[in-house]
N, C-alpha and C. Protein backbone atom coordinates (compact mmCIF):
# COMPACT_ATOMS: atom_id res chain seq x y z
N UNK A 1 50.09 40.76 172.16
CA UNK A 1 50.50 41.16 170.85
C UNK A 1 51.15 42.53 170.90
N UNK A 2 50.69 43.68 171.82
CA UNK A 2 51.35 44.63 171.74
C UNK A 2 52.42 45.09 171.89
N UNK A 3 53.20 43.82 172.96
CA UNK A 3 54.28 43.87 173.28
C UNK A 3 55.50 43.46 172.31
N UNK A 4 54.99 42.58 171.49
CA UNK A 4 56.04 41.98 170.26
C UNK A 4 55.58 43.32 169.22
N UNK A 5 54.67 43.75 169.36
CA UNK A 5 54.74 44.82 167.98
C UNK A 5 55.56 46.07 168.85
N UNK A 6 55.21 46.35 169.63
CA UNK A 6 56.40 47.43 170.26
C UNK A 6 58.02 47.08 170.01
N UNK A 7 58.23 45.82 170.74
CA UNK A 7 59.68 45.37 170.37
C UNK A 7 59.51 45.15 168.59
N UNK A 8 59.37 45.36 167.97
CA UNK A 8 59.22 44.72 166.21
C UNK A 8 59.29 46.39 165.86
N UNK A 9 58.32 47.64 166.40
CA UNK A 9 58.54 48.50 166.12
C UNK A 9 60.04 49.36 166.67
N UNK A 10 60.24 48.86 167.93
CA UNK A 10 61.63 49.64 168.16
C UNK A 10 62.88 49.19 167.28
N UNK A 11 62.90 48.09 166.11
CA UNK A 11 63.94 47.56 165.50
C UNK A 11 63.39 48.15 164.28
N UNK A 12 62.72 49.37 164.22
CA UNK A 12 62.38 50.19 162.95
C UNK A 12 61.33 49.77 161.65
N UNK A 13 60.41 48.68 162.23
CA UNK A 13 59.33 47.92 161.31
C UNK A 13 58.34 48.37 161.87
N UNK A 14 57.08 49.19 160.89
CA UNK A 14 55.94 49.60 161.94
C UNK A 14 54.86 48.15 161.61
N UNK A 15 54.22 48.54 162.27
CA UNK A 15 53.54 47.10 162.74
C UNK A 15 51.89 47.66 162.64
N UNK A 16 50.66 46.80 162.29
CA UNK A 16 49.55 47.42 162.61
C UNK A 16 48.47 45.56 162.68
N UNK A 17 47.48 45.82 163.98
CA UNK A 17 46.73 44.77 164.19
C UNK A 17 45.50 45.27 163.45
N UNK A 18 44.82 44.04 162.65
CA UNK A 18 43.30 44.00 162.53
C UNK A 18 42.79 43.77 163.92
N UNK A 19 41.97 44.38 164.25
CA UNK A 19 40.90 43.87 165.48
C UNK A 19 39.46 44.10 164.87
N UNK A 20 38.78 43.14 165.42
CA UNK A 20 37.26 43.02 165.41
C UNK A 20 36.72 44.03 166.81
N UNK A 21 37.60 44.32 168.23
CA UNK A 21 37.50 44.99 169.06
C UNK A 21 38.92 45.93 169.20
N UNK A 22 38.51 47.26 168.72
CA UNK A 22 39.89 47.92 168.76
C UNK A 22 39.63 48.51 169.84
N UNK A 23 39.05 48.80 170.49
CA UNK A 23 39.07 49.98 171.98
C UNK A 23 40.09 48.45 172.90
N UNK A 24 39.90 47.37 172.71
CA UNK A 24 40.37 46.16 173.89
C UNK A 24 41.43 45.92 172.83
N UNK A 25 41.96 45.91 172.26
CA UNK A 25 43.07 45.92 171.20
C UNK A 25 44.42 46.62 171.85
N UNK A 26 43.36 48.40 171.37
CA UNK A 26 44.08 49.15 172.18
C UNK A 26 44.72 49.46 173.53
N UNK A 27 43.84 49.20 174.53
CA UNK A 27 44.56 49.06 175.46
C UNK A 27 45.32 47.83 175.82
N UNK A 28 45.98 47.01 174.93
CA UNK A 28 47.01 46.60 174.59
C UNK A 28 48.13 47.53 174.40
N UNK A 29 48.05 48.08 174.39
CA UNK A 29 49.14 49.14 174.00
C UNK A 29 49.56 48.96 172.34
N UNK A 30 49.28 48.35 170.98
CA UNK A 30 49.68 48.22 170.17
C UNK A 30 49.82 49.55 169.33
N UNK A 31 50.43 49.47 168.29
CA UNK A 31 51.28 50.79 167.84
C UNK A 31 49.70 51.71 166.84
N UNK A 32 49.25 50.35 165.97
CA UNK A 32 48.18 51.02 165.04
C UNK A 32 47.09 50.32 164.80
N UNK A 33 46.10 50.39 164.72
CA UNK A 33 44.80 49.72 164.70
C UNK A 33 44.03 49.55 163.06
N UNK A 34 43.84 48.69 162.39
CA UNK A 34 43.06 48.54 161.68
C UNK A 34 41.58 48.01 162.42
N UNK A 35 40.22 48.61 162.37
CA UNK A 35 39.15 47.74 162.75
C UNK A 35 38.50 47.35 161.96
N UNK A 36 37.76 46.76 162.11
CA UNK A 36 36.84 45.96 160.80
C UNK A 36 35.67 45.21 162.19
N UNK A 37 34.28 45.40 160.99
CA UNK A 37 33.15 45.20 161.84
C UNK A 37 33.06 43.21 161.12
N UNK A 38 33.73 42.28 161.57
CA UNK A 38 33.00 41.10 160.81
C UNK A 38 33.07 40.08 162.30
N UNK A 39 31.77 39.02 161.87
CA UNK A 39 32.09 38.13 163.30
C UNK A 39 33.18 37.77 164.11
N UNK A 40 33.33 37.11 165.16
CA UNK A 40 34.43 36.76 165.38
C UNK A 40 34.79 35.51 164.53
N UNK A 41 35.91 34.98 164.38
CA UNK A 41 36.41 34.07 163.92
C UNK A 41 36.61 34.14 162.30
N UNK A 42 36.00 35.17 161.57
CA UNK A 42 36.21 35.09 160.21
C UNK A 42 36.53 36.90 160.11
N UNK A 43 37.73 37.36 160.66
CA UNK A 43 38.50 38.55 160.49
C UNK A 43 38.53 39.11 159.43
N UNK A 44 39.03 38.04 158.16
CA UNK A 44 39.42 38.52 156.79
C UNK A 44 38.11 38.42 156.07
N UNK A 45 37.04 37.94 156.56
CA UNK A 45 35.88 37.11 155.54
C UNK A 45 35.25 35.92 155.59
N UNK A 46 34.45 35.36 154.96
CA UNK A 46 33.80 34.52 154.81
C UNK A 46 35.26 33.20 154.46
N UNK A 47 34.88 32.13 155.05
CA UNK A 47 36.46 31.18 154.03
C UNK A 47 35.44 31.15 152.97
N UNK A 48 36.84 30.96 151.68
CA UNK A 48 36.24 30.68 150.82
C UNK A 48 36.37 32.03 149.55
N UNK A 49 35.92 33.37 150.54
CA UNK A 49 35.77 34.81 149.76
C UNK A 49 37.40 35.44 149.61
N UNK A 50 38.10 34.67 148.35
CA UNK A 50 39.49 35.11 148.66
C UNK A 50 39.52 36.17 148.22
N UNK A 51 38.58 37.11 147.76
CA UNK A 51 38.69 38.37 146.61
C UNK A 51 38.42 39.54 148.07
N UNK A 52 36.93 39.09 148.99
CA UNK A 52 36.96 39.82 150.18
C UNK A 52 38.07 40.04 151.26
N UNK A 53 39.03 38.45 151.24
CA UNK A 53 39.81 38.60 152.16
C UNK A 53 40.59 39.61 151.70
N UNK A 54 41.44 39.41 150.18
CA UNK A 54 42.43 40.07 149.98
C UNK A 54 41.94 41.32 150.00
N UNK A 55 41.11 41.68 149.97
CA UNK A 55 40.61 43.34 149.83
C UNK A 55 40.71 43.89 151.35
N UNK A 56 40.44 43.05 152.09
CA UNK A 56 40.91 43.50 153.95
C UNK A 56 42.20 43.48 153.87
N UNK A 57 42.53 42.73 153.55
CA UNK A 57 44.28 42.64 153.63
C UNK A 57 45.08 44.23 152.82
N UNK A 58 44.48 44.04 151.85
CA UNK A 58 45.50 45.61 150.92
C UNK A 58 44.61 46.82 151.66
N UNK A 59 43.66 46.58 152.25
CA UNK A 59 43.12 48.03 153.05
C UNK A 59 43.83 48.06 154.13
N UNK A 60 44.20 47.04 154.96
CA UNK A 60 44.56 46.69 156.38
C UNK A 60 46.10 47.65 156.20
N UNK A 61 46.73 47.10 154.72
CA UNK A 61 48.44 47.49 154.65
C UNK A 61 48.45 49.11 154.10
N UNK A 62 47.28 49.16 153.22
CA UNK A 62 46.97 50.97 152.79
C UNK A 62 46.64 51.79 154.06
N UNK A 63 46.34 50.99 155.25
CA UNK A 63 46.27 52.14 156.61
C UNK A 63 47.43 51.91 157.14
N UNK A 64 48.07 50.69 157.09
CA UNK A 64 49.91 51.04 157.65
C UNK A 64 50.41 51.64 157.28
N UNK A 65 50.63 52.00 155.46
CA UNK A 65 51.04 53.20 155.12
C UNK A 65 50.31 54.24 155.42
N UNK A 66 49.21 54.79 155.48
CA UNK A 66 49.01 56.10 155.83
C UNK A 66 48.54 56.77 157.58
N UNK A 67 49.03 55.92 158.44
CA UNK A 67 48.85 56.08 159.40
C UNK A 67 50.53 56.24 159.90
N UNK A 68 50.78 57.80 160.35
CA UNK A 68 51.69 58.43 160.64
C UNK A 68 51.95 58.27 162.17
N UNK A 69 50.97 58.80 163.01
CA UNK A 69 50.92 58.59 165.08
C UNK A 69 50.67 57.46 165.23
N UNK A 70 51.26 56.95 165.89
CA UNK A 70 51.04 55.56 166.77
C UNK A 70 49.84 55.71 167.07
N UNK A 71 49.06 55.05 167.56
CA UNK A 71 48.06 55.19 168.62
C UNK A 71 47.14 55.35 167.70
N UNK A 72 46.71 54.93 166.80
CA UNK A 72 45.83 55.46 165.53
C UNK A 72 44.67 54.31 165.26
N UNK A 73 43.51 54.64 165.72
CA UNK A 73 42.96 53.60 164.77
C UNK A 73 41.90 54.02 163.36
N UNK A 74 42.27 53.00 162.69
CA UNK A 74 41.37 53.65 161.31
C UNK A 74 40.56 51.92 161.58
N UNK A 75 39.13 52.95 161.10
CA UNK A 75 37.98 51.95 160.72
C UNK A 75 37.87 51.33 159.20
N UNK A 76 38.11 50.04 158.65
CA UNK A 76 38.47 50.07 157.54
C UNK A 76 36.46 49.93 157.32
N UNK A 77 36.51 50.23 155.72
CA UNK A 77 35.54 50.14 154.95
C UNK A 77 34.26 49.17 154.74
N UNK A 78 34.81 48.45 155.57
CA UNK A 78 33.77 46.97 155.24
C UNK A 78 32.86 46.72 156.33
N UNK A 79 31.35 46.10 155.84
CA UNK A 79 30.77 46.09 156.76
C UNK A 79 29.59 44.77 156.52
N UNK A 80 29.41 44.14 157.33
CA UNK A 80 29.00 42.69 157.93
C UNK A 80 27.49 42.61 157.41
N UNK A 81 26.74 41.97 156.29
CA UNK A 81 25.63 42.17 156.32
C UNK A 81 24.81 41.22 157.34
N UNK A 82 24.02 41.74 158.17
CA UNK A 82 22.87 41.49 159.34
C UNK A 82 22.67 40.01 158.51
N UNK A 83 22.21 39.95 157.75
CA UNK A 83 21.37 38.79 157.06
C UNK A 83 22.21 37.65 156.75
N UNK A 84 23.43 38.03 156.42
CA UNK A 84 24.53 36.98 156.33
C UNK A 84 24.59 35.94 156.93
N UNK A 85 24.72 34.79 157.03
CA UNK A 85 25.04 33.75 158.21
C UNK A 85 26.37 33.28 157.50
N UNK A 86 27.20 33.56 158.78
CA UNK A 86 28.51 32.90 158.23
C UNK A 86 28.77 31.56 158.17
N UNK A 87 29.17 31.28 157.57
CA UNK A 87 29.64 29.60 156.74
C UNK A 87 30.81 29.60 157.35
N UNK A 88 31.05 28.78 158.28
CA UNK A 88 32.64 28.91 159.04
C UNK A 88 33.03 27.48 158.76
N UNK A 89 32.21 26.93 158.11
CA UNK A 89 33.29 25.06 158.07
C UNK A 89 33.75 24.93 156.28
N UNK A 90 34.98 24.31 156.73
CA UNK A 90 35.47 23.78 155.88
C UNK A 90 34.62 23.19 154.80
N UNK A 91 35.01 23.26 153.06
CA UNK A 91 34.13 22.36 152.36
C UNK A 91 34.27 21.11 152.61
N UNK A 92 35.97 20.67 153.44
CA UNK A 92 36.13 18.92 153.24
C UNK A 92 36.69 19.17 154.70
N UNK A 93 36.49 18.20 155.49
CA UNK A 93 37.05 17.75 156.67
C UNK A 93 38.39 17.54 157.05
N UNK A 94 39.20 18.70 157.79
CA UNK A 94 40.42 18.83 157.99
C UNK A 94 40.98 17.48 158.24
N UNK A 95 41.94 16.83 157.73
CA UNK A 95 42.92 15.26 157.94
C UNK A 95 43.26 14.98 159.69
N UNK A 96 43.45 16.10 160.55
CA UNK A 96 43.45 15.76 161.75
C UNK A 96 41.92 15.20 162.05
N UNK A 97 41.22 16.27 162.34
CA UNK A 97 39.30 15.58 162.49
C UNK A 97 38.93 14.39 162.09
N UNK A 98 39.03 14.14 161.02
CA UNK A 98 39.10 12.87 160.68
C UNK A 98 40.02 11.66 161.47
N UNK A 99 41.30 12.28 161.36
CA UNK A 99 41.69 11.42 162.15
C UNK A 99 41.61 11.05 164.17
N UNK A 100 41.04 12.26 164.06
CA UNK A 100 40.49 12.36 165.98
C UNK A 100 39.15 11.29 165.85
N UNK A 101 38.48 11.74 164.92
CA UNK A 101 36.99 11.48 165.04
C UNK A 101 37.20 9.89 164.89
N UNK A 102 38.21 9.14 164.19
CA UNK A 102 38.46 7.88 164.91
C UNK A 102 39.40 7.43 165.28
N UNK A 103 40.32 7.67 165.97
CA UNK A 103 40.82 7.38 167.10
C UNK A 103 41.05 8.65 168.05
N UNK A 104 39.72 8.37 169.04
CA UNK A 104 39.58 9.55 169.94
C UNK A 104 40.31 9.31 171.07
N UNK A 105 40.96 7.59 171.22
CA UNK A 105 41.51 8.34 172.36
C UNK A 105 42.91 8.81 172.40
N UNK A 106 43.59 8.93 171.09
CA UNK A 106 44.75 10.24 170.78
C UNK A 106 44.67 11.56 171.44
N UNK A 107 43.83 12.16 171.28
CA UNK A 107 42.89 13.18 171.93
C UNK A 107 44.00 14.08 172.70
N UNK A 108 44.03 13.09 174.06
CA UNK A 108 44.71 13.61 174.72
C UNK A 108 46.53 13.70 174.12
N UNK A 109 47.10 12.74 173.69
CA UNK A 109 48.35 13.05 173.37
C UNK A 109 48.64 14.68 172.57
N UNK A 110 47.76 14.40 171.60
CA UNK A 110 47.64 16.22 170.51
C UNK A 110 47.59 17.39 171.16
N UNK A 111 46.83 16.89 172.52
CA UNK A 111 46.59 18.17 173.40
C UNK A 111 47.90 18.96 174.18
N UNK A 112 48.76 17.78 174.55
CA UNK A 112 50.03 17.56 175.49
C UNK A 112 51.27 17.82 174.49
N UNK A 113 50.80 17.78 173.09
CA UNK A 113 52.09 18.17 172.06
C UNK A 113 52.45 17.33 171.87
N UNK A 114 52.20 16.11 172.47
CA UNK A 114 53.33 14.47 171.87
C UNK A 114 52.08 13.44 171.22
N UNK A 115 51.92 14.00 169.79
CA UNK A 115 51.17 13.05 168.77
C UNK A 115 51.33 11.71 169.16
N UNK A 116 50.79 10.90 168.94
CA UNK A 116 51.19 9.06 168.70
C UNK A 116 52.23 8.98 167.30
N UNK A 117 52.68 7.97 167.47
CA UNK A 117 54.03 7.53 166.38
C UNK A 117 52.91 7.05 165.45
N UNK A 118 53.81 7.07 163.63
CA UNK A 118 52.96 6.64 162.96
C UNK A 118 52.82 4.89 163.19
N UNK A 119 51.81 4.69 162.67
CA UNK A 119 51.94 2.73 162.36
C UNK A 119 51.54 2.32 161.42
């Protein structure tokens, strides 16, 4: 990633990553760091918490604007309660899953990029 935000920043767009690990972020070389303490796999939030996500999101873009040096990381505001258990599934079963879960042996075609034709 650091390398497309370097080239993205030399065409005069500054660029800034959320990381859940900004020290391994960073030595990416990327231009600006937003961190945020939440599990892996749910960056923005809980699914579902669109009021939490968007609130990472306008903090994430309020440290692109005020982060002047490259090389910057700001810790945004939010923080993971211990007790929480994250809810990471879908309320309804994504239309692919469903469709793997019976006919599994597609499987492999999805994997290789060449779906089966419809019938």
């Amino acid at each position: 990633m650091g390398l497309v935000q370097r080239e993205i920043e030399a065409a005069g767009f500054s660029t800034i990553s959320l990381s859940m690990m900004p020290d391994m972020t960073e030595s990416a070389g990327v231009p600006r760091i937003a961190a945020i303490e939440n599990p892996f796999g749910i960056t923005l939030g809980p699914p579902g918490d669109a009021l939490r996500q968007l609130d990472v999101l306008r903090a994430t873009l309020r440290a692109l604007g005020e982060i002047s040096q490259p090389g910057t990381i700001v810790h945004l505001p939010f923080e993971w309660e211990a007790k929480e258990k994250p809810n990471i599934y879908p309320p309804e079963t994504p239309p692919i899953a469903r469709y793997i879960r019976s006919h599994p042996w597609h499987l492999p075609k999805f994997l290789n990029r060449t779906p089966p034709e419809e019938t």
